[in-house]
Protein backbone atom coordinates (compact mmCIF):
# COMPACT_ATOMS: atom_id res chain seq x y z
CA UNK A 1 106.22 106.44 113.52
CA UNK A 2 109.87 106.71 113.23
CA UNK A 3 110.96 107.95 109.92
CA UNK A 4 115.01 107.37 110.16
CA UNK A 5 116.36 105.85 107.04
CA UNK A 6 118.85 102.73 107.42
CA UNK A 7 119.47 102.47 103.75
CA UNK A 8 122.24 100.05 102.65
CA UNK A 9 124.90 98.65 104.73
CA UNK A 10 128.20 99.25 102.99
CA UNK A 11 128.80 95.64 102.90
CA UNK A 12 125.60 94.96 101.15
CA UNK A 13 125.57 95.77 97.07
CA UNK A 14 122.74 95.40 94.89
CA UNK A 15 122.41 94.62 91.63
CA UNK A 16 120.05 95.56 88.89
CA UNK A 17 119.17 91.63 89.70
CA UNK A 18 118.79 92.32 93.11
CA UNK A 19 116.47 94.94 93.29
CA UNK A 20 113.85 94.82 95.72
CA UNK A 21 110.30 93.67 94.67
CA UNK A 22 107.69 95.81 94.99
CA UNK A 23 104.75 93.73 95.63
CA UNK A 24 102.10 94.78 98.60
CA UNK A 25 102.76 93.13 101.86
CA UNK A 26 100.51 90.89 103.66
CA UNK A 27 99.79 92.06 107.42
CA UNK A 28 102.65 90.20 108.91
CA UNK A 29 104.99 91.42 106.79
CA UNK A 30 104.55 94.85 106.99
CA UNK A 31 104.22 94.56 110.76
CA UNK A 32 107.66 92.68 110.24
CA UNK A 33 109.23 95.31 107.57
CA UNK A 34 108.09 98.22 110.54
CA UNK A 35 110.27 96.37 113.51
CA UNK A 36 113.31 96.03 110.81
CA UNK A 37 112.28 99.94 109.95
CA UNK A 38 112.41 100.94 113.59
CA UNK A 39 114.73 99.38 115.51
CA UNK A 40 117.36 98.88 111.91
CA UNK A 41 119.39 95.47 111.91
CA UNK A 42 117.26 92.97 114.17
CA UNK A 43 117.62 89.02 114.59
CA UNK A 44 114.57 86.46 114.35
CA UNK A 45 114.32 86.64 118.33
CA UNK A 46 114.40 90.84 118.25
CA UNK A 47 111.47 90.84 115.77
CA UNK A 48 110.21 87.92 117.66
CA UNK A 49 110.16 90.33 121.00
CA UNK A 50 109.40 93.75 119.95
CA UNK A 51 105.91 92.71 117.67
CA UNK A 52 102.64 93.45 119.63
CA UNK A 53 101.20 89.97 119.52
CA UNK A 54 103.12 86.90 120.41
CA UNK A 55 103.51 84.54 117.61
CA UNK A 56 105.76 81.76 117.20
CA UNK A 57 109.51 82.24 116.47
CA UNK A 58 109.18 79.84 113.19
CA UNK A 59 106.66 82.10 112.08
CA UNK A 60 108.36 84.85 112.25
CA UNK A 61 111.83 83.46 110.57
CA UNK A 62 109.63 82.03 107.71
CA UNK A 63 108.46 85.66 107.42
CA UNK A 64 111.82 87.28 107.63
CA UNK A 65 113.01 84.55 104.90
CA UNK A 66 110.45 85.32 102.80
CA UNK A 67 111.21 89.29 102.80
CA UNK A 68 115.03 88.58 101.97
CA UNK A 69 113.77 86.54 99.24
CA UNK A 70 111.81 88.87 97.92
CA UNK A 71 115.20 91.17 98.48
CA UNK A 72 113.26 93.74 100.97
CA UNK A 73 115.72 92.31 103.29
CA UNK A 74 119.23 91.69 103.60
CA UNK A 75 120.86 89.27 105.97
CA UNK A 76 124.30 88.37 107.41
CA UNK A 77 125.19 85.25 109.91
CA UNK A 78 126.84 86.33 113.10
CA UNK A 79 127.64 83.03 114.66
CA UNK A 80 124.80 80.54 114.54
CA UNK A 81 121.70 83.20 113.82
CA UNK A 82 120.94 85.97 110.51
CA UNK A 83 120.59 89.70 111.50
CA UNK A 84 118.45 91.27 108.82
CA UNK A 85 118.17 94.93 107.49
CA UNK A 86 116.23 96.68 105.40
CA UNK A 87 117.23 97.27 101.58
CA UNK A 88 114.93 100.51 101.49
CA UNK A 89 113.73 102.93 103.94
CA UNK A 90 110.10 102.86 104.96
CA UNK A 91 109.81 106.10 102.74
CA UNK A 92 111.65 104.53 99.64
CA UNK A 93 109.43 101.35 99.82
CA UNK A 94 106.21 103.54 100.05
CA UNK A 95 107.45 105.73 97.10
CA UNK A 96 108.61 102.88 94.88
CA UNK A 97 105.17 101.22 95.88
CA UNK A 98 103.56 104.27 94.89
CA UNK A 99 105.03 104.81 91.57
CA UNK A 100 104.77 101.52 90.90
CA UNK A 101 100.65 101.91 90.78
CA UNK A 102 100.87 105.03 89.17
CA UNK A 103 102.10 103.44 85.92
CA UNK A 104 100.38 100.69 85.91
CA UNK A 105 97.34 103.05 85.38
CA UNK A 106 99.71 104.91 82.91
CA UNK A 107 100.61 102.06 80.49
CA UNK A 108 96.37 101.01 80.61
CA UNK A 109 94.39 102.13 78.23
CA UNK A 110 93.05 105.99 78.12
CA UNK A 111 90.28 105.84 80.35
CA UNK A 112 92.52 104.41 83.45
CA UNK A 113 94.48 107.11 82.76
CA UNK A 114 91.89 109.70 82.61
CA UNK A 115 90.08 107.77 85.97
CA UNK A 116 93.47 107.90 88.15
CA UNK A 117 93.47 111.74 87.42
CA UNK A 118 90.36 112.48 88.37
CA UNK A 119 90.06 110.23 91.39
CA UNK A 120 93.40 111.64 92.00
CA UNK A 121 92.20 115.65 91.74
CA UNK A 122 89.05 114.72 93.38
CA UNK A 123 90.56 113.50 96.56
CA UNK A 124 93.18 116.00 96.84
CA UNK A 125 90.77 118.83 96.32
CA UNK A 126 88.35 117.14 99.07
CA UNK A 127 91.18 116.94 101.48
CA UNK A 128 93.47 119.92 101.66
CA UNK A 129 93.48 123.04 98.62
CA UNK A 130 97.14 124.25 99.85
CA UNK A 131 98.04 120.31 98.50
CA UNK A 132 95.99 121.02 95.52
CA UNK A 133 98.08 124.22 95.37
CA UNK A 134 101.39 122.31 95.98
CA UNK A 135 100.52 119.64 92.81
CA UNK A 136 99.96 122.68 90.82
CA UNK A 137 103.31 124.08 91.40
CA UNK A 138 105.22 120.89 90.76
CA UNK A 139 103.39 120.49 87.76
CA UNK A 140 104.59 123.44 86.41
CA UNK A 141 108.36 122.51 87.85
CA UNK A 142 107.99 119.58 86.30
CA UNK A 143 106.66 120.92 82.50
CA UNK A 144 110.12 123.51 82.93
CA UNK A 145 112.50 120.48 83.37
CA UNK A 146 110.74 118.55 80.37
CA UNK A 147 111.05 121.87 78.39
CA UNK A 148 114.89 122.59 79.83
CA UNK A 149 116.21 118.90 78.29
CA UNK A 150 114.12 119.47 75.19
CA UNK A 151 116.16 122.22 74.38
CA UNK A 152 119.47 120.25 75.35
């Protein structure tokens, strides 16, 4: 997977009002979002051409409307057709998506809380200890910068 970020176009600003939405994508959209990830500013027809399964070209500028909607994408009109580009990189959307579960079990009551950890620990510790190792050591990062601008 190719993990080059487009980020923002300088032409493009966002607003506060603008910012993307973070809601999970269906399966065509996130197999739209990766040809916008990959290949960076793409029209209908490029998106059209480069996904793995033909589907019709409506289809797929319904989709691409729908993501600029949403603000995942932005668009410009060169002549008679939109060119689209992502707002975020692949890796901002998956960290934004990310933290956006995270506090949603945060701001639940106690026992979410106390089930995210554990399903959290339990899966890192089943998978890999040198992660388990990493988490430890940005916790502790983490508890010196809280403790740092305490102090300030």
């Amino acid at each position: 997977m190719d993990t080059k970020i487009f980020g923002f176009s300088p032409e493009i600003r966002v607003t506060t009002a603008e910012k993307p939405q973070l809601s999970s994508l269906g399966h065509l959209e996130e197999g739209v979002m990766e040809v916008v990830w990959t290949r960076g500013e793409s029209s209908v027809r490029d998106v059209v051409d480069a996904l793995p399964r033909p589907l019709a070209y409506t289809t797929i500028m319904t989709t691409l409307d729908r993501l600029f909607k949403k603000t995942l994408l932005a668009r410009r009109k060169v002549e008679r057709a939109f060119l689209y580009s992502p707002r975020l990189s692949r890796d901002e959307w998956r960290r934004e998506m990310a933290g956006g579960l995270v506090a949603s079990f945060l701001v639940g009551p106690e026992h979410s809380r106390d089930l995210l950890l554990s399903c959290f620990l339990d899966a890192v510790g089943e998978h890999d200890e040198a992660l388990l190792n990493e988490l430890e050591r940005k916790i502790r990062r983490k508890r010196r910068q809280l403790l740092t601008r305490s102090r300030s």
